[in-house]
PDB file of N, CA and C in Angstrom:
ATOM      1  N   UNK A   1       0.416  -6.237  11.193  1.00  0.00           N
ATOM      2  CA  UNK A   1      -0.613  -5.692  10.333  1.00  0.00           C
ATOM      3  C   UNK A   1      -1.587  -4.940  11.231  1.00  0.00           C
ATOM      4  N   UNK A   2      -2.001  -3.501  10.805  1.00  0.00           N
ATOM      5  CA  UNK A   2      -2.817  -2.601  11.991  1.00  0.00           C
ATOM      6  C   UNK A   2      -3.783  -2.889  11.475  1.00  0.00           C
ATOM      7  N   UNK A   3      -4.489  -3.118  10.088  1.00  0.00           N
ATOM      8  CA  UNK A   3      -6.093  -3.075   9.697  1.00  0.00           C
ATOM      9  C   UNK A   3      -6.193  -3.233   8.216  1.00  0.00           C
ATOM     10  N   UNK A   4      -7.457  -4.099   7.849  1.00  0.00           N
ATOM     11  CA  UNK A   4      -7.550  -4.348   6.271  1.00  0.00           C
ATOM     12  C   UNK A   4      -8.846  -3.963   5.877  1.00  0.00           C
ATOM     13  N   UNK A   5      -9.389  -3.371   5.183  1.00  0.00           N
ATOM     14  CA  UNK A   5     -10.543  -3.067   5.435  1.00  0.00           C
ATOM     15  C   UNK A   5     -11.043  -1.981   3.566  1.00  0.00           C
ATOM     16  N   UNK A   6     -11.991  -2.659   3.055  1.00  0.00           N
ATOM     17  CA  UNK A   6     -12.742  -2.434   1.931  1.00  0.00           C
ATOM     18  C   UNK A   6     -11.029  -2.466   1.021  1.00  0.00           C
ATOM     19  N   UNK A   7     -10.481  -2.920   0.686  1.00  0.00           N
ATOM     20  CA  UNK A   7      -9.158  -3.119  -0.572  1.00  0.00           C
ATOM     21  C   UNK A   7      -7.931  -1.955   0.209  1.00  0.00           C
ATOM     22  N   UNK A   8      -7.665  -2.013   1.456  1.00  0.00           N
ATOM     23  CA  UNK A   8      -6.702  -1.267   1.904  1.00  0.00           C
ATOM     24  C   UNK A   8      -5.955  -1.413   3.004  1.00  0.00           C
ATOM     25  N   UNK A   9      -4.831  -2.265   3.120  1.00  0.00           N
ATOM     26  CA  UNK A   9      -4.592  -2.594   4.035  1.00  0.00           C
ATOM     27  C   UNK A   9      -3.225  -1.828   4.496  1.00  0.00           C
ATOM     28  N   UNK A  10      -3.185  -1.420   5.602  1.00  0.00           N
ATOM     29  CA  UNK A  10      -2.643  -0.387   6.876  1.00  0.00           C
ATOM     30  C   UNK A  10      -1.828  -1.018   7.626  1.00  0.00           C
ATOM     31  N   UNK A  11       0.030  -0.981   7.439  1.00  0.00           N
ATOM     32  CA  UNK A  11       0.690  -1.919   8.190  1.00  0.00           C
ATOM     33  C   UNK A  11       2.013  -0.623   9.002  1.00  0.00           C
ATOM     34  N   UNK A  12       1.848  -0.704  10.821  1.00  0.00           N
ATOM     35  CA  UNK A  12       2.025   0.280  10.972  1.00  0.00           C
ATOM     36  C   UNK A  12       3.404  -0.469  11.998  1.00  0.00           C
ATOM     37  N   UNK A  13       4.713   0.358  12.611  1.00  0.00           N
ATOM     38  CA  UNK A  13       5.714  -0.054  12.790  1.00  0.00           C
ATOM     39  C   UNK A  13       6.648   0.867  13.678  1.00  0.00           C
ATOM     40  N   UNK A  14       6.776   0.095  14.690  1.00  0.00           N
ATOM     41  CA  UNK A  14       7.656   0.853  16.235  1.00  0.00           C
ATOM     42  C   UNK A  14       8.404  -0.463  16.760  1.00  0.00           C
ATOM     43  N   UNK A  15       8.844   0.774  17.855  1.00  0.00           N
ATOM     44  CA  UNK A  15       9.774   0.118  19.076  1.00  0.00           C
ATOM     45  C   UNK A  15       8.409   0.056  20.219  1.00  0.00           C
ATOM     46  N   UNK A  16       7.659   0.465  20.380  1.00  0.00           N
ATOM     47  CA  UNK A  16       7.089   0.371  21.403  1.00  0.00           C
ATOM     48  C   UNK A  16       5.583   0.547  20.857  1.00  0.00           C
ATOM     49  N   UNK A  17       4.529  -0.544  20.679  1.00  0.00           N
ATOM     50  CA  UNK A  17       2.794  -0.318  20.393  1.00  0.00           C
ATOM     51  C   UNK A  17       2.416   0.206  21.436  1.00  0.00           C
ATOM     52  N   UNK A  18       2.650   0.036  22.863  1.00  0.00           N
ATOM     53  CA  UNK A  18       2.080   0.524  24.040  1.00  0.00           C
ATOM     54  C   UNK A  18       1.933   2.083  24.037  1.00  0.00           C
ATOM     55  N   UNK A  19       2.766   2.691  23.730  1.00  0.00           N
ATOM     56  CA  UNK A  19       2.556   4.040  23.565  1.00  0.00           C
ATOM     57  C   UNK A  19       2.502   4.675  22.063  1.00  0.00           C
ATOM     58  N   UNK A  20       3.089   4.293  20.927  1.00  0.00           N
ATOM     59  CA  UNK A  20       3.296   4.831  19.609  1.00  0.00           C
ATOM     60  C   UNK A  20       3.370   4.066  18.704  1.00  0.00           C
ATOM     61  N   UNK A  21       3.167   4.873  17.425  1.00  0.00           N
ATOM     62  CA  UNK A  21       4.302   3.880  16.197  1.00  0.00           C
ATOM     63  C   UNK A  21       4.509   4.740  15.692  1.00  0.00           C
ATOM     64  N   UNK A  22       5.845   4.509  14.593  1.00  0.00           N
ATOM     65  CA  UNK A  22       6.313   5.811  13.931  1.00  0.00           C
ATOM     66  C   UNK A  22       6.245   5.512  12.295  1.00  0.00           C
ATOM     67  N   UNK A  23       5.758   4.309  11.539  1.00  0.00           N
ATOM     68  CA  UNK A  23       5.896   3.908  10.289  1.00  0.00           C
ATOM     69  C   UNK A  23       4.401   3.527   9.867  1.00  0.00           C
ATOM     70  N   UNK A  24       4.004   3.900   8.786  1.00  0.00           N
ATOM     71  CA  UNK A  24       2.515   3.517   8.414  1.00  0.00           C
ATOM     72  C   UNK A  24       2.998   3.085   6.839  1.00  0.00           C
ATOM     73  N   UNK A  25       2.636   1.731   6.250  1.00  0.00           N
ATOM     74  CA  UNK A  25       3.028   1.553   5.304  1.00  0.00           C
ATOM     75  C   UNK A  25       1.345   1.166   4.344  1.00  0.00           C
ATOM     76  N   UNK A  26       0.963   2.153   4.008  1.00  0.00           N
ATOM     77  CA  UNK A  26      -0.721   1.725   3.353  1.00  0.00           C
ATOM     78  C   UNK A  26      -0.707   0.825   2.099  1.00  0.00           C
ATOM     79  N   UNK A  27      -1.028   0.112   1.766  1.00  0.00           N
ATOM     80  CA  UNK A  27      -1.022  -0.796   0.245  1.00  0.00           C
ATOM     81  C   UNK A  27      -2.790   0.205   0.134  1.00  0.00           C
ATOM     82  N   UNK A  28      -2.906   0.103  -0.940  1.00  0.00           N
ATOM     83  CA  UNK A  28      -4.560   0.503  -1.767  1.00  0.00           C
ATOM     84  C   UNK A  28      -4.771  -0.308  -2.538  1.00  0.00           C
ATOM     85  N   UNK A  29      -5.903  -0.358  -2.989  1.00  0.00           N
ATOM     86  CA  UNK A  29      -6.550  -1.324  -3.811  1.00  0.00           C
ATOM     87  C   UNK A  29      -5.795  -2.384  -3.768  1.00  0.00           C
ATOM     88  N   UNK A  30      -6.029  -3.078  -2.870  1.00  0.00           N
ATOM     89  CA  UNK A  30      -5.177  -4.845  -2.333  1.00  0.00           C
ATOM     90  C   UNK A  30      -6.379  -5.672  -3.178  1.00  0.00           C
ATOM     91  N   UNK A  31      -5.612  -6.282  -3.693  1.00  0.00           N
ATOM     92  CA  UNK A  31      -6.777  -7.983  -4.119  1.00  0.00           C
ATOM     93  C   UNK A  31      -5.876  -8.759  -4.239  1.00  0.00           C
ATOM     94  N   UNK A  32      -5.024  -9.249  -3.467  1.00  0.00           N
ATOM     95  CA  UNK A  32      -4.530 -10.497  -3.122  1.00  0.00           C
ATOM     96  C   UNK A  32      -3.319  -9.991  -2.125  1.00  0.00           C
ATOM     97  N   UNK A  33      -3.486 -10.644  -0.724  1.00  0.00           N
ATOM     98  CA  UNK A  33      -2.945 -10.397   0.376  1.00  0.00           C
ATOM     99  C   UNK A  33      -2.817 -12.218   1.535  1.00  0.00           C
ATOM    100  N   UNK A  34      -0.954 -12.102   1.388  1.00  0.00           N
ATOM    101  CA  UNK A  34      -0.748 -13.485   1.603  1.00  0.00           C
ATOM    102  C   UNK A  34       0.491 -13.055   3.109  1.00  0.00           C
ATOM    103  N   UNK A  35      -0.225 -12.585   3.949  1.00  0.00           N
ATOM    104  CA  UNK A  35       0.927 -12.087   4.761  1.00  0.00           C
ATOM    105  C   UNK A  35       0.460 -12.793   6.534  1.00  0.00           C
ATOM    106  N   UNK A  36       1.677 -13.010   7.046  1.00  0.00           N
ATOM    107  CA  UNK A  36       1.113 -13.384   8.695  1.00  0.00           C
ATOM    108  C   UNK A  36       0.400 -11.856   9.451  1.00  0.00           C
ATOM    109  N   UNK A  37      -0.742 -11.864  10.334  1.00  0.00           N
ATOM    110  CA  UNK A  37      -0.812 -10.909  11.112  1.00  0.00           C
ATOM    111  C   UNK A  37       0.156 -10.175  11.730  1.00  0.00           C
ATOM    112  N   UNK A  38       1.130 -11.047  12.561  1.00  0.00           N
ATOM    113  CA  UNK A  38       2.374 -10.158  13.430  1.00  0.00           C
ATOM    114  C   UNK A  38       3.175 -10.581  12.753  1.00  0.00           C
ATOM    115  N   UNK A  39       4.628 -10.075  12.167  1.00  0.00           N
ATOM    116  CA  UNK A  39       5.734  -9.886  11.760  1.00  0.00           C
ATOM    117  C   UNK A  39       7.038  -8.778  12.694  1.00  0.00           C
ATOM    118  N   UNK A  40       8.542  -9.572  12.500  1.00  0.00           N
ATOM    119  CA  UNK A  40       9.095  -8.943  13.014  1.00  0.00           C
ATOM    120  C   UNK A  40       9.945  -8.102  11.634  1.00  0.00           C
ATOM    121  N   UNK A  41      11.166  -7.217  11.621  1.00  0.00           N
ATOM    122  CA  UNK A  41      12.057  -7.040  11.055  1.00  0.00           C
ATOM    123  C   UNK A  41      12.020  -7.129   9.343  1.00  0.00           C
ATOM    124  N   UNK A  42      10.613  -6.415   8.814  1.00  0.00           N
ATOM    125  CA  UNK A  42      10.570  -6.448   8.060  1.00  0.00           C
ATOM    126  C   UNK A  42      11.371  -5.859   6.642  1.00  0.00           C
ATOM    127  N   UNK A  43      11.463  -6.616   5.595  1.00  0.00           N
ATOM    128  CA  UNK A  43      12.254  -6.107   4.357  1.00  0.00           C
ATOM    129  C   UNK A  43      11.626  -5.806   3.052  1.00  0.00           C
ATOM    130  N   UNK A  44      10.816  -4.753   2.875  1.00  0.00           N
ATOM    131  CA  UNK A  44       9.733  -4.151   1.543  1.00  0.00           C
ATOM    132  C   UNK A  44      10.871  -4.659   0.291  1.00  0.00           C
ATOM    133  N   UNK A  45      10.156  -4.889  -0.716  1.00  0.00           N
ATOM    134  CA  UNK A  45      10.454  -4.613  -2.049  1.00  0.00           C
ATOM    135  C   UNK A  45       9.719  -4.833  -3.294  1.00  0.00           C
ATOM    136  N   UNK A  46       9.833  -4.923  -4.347  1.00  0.00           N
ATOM    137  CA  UNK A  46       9.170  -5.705  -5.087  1.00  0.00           C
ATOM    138  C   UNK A  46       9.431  -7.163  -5.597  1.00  0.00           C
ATOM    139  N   UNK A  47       8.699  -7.566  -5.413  1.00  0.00           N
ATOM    140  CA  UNK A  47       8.790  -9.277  -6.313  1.00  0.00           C
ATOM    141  C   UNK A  47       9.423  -9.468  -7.339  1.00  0.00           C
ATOM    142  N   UNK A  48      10.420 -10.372  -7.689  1.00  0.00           N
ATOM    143  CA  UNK A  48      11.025 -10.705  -8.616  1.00  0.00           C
ATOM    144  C   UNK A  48       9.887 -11.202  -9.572  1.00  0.00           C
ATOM    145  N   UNK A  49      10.294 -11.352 -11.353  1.00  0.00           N
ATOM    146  CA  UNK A  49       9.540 -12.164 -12.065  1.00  0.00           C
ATOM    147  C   UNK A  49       8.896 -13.784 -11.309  1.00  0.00           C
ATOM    148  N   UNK A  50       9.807 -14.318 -11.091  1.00  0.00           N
ATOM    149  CA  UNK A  50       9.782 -15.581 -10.939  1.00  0.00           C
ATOM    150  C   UNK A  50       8.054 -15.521  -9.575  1.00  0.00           C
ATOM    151  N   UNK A  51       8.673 -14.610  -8.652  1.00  0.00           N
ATOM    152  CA  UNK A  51       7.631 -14.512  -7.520  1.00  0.00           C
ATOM    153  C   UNK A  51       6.072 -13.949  -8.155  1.00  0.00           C
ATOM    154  N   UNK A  52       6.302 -13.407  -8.863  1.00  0.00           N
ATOM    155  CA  UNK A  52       5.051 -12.830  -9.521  1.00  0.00           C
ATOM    156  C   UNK A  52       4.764 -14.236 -10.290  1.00  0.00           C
ATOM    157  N   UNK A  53       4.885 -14.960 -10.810  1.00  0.00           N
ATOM    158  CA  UNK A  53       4.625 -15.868 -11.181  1.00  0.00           C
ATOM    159  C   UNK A  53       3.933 -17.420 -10.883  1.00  0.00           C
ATOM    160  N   UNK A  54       4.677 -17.291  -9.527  1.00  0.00           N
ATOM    161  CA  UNK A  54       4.175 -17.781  -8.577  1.00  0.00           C
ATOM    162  C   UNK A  54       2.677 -17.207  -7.982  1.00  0.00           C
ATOM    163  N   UNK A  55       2.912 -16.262  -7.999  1.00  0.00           N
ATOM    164  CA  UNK A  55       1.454 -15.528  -7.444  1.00  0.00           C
ATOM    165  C   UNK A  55       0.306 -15.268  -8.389  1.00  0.00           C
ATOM    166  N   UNK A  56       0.745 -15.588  -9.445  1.00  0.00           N
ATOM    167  CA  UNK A  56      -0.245 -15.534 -10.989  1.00  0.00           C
ATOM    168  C   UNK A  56      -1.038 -17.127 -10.590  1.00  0.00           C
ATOM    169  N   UNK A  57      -0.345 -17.895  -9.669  1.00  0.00           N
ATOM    170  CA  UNK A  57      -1.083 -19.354 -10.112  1.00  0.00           C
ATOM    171  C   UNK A  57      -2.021 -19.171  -8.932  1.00  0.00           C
ATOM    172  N   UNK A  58      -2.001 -17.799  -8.264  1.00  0.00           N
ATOM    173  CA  UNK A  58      -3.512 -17.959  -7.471  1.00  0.00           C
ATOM    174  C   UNK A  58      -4.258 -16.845  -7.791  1.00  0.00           C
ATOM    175  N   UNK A  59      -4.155 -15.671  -7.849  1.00  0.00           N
ATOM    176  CA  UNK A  59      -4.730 -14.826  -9.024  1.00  0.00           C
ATOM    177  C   UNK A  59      -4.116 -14.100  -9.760  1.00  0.00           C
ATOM    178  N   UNK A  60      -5.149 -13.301 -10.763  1.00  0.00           N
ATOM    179  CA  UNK A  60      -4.598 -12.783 -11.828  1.00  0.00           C
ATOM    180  C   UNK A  60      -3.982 -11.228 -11.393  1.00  0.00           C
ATOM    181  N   UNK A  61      -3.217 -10.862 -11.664  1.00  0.00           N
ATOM    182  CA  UNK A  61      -2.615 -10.277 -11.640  1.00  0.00           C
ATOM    183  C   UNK A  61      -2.403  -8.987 -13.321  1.00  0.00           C
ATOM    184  N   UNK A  62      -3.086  -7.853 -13.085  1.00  0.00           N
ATOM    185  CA  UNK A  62      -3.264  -7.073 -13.939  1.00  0.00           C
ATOM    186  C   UNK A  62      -2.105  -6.324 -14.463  1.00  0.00           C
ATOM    187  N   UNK A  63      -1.573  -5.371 -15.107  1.00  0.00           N
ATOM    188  CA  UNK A  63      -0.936  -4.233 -15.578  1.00  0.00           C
ATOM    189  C   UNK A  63      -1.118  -3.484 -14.923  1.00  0.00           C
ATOM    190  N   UNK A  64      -1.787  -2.633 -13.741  1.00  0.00           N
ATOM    191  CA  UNK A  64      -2.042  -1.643 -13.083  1.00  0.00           C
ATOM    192  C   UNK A  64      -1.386  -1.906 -11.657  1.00  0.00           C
ATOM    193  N   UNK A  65      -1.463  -3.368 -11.773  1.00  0.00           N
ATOM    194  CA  UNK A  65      -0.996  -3.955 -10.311  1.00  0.00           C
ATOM    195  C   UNK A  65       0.337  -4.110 -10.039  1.00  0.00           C
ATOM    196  N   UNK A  66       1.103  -4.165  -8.635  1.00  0.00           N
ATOM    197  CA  UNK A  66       2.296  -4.407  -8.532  1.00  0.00           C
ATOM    198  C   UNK A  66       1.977  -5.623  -7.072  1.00  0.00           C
ATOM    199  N   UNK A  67       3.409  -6.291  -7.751  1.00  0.00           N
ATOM    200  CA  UNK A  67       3.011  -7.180  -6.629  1.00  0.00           C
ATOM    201  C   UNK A  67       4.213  -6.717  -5.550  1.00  0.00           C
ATOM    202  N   UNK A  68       3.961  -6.821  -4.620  1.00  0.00           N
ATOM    203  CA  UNK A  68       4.822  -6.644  -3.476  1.00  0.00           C
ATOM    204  C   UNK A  68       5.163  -7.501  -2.846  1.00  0.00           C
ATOM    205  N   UNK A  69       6.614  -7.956  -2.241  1.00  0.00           N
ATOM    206  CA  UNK A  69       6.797  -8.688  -1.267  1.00  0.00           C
ATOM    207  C   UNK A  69       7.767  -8.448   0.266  1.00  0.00           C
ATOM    208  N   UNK A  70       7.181  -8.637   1.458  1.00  0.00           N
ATOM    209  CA  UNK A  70       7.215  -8.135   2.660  1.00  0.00           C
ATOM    210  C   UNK A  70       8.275  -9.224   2.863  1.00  0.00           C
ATOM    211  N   UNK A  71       9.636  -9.569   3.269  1.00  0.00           N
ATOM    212  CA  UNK A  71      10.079 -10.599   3.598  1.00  0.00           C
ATOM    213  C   UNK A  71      10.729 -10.330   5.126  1.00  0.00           C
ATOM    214  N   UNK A  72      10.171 -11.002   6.624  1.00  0.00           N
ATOM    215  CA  UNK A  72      10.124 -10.494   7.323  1.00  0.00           C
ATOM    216  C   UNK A  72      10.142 -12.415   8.428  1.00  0.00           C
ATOM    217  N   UNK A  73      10.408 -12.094  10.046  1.00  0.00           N
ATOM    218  CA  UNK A  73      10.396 -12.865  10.637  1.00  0.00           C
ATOM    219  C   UNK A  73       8.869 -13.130  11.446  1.00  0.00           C
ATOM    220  N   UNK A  74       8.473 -14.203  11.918  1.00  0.00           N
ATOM    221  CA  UNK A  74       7.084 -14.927  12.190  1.00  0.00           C
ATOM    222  C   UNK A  74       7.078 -15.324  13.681  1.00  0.00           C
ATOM    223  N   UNK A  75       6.594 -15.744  14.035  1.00  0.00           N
ATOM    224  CA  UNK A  75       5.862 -16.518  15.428  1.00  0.00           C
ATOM    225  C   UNK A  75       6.843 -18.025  14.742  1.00  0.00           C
ATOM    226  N   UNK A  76       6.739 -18.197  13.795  1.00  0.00           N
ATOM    227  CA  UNK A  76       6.880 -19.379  13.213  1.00  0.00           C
ATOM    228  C   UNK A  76       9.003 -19.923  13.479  1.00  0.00           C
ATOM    229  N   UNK A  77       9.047 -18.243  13.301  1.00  0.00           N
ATOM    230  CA  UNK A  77      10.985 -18.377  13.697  1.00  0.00           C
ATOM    231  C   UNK A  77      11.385 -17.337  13.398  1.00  0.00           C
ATOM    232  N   UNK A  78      13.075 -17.422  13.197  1.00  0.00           N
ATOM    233  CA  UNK A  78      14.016 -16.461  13.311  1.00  0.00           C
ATOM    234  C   UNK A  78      14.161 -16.190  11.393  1.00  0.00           C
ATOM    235  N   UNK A  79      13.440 -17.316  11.071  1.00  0.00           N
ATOM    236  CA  UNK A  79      14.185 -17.450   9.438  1.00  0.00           C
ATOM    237  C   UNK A  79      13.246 -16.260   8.872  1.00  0.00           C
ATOM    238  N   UNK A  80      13.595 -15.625   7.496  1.00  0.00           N
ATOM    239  CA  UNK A  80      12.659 -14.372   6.900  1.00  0.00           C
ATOM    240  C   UNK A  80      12.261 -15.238   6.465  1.00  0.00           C
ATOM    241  N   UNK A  81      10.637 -15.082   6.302  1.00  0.00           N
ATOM    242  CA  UNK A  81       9.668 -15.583   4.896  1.00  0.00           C
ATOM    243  C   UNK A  81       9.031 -15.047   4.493  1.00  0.00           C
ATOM    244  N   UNK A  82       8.988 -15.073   3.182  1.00  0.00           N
ATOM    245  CA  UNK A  82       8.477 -13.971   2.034  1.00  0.00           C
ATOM    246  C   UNK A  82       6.922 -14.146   2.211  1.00  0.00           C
ATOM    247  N   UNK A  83       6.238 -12.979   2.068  1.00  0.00           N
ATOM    248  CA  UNK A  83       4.809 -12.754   1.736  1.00  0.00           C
ATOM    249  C   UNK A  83       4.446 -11.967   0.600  1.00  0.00           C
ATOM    250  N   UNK A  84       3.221 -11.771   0.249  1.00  0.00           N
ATOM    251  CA  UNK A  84       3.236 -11.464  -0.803  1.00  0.00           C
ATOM    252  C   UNK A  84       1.856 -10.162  -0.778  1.00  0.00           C
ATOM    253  N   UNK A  85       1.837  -9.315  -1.198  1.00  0.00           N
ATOM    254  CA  UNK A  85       1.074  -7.978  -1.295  1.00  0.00           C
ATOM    255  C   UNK A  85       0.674  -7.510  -2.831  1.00  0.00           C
ATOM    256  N   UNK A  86      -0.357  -7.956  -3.530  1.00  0.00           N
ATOM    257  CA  UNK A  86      -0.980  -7.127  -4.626  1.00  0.00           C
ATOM    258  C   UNK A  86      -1.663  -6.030  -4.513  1.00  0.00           C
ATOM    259  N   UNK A  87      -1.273  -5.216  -5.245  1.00  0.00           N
ATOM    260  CA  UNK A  87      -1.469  -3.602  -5.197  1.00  0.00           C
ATOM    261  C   UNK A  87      -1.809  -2.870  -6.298  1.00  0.00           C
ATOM    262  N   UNK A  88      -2.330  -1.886  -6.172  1.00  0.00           N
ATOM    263  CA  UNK A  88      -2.399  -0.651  -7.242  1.00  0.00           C
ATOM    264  C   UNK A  88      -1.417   0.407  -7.176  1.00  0.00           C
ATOM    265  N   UNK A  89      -1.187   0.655  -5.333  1.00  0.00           N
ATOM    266  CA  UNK A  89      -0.421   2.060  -4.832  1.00  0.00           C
ATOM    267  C   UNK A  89       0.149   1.356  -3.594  1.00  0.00           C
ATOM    268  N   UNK A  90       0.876   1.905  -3.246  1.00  0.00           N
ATOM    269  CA  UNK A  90       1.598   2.387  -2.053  1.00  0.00           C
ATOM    270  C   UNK A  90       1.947   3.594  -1.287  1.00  0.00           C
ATOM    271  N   UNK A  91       1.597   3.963  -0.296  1.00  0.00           N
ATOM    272  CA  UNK A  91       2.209   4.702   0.379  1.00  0.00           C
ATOM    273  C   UNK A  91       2.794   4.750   1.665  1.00  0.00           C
ATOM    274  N   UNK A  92       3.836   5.566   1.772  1.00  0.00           N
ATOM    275  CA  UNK A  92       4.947   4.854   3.076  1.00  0.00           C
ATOM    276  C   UNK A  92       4.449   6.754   3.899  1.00  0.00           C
ATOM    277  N   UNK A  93       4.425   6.697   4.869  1.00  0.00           N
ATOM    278  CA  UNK A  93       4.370   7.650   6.034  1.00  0.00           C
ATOM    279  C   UNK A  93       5.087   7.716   7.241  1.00  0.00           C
ATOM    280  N   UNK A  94       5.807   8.339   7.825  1.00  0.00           N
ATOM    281  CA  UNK A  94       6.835   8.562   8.573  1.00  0.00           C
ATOM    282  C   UNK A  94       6.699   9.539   9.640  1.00  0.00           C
ATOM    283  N   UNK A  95       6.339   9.969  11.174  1.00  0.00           N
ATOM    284  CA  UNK A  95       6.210  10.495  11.599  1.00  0.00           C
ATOM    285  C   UNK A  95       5.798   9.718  12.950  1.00  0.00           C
ATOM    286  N   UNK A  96       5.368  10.213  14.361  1.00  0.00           N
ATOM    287  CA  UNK A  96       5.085   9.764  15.363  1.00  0.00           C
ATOM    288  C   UNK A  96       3.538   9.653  15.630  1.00  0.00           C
ATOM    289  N   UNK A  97       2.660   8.728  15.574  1.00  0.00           N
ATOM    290  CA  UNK A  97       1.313   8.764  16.008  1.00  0.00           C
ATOM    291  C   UNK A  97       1.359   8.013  17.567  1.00  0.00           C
ATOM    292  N   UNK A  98       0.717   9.054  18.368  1.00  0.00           N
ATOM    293  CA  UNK A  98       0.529   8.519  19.768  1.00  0.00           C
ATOM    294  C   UNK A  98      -0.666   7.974  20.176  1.00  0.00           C
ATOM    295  N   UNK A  99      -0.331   6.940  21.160  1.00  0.00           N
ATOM    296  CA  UNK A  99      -1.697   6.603  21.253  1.00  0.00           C
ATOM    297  C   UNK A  99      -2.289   6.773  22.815  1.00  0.00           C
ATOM    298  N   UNK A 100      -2.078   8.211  22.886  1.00  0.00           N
ATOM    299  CA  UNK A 100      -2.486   8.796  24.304  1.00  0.00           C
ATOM    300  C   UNK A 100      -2.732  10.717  23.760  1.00  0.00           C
ATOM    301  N   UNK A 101      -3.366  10.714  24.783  1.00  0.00           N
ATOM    302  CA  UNK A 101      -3.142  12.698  24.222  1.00  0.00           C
ATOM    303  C   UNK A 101      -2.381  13.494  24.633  1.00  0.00           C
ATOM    304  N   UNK A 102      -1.797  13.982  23.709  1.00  0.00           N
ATOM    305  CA  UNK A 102      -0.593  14.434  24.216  1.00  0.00           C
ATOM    306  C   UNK A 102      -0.436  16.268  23.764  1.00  0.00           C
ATOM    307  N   UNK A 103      -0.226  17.204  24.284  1.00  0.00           N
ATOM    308  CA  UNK A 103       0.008  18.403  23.514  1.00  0.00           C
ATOM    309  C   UNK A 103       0.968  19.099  23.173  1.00  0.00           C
ATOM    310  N   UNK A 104       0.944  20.285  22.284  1.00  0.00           N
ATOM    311  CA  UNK A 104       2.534  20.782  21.895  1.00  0.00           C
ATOM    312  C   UNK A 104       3.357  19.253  20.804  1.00  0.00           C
ATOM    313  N   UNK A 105       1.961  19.258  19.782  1.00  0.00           N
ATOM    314  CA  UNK A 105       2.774  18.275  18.663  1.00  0.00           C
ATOM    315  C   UNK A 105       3.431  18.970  18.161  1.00  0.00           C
ATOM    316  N   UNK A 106       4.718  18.816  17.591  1.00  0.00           N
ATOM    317  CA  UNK A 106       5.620  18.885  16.924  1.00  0.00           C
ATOM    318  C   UNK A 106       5.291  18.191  15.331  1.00  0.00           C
ATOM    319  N   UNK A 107       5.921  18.972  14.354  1.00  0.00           N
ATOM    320  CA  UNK A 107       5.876  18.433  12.753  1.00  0.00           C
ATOM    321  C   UNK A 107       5.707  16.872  12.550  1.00  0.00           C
ATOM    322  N   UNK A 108       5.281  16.253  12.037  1.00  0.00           N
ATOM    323  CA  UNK A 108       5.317  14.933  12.101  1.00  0.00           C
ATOM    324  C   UNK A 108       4.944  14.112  12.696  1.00  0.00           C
ATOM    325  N   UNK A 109       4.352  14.646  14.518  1.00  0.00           N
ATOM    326  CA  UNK A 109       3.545  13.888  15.137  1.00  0.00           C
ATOM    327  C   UNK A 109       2.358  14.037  15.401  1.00  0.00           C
ATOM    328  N   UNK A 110       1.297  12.868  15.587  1.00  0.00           N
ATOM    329  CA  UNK A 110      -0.173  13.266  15.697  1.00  0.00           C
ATOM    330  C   UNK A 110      -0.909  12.293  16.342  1.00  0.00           C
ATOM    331  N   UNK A 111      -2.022  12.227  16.858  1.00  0.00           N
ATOM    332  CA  UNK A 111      -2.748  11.614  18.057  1.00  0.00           C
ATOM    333  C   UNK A 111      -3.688  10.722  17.118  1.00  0.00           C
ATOM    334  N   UNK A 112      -3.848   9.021  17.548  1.00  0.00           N
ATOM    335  CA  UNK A 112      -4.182   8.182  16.734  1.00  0.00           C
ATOM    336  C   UNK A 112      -5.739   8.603  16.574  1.00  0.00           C
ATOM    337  N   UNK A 113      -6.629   8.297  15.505  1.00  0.00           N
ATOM    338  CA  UNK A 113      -7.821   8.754  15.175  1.00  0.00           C
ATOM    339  C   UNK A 113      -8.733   8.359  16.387  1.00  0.00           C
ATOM    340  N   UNK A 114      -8.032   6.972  16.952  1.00  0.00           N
ATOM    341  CA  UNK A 114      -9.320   6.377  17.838  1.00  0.00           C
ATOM    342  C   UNK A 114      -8.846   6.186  19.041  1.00  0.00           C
ATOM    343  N   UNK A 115      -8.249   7.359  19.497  1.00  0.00           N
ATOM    344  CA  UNK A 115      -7.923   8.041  20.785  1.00  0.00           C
ATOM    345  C   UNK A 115      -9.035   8.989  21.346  1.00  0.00           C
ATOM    346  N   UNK A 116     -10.166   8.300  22.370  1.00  0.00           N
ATOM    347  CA  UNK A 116     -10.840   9.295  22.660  1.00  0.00           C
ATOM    348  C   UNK A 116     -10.706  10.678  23.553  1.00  0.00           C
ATOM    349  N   UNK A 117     -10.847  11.659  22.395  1.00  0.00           N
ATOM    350  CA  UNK A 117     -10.297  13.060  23.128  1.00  0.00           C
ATOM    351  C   UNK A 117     -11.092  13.647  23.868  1.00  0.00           C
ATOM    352  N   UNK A 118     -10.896  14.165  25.463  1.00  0.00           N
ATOM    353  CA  UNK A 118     -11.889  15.026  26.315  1.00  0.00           C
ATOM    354  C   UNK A 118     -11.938  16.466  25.562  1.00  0.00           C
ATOM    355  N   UNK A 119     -13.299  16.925  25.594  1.00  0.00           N
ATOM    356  CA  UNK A 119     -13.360  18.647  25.047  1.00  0.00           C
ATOM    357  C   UNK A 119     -13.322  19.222  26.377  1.00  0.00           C
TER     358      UNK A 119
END
């Protein structure tokens, strides 16, 4: 998980954090978020009835909302365990963000916001 912050949480995804990531997966308007900080090998989809149901017995859960579930590996082990993501939107982003400065970007890649740049 890269950052959660006022109902929006920012979950971003590489081979290597030291220099890049290439996957930004944004949830918006989050009001209910049941996920570990670090995850490996994650698997997006949506929640079955039954899982939404489950997630109704801790909040409510609207018509506008979708619930999401991340089913992915932990600190905890090798086994997947499901988490759970309430939402309004989603959006998935695909491209290279570096986290150094780099020039001559190419389509799709771009220098992380809080990379301080020399003028």
């Amino acid at each position: 998980m890269e950052s959660y912050s006022r109902g929006e949480l920012l979950i971003t995804g590489s081979f290597d954090f030291a220099y890049y990531h290439e996957v930004e997966v944004e949830f918006r308007e989050v009001t209910y978020l049941s996920l570990p900080v670090l995850f490996w090998n994650p698997h997006f989809r949506l929640a079955s009835d039954d899982e939404i149901e489950a997630v109704r017995k801790s909040i409510a859960v609207g018509d506008r909302h979708m619930v999401f579930c991340i089913e992915a590996e932990s600190d905890a082990g090798f086994e997947k365990i499901p988490s759970y993501v309430v939402a309004e939107s989603v959006v998935l982003r695909e491209g290279t963000v570096y986290y150094y400065e780099r020039e001559n970007l190419e389509e799709n890649e771009r220098i992380a916001d809080w990379v301080i740049r020399k003028s």
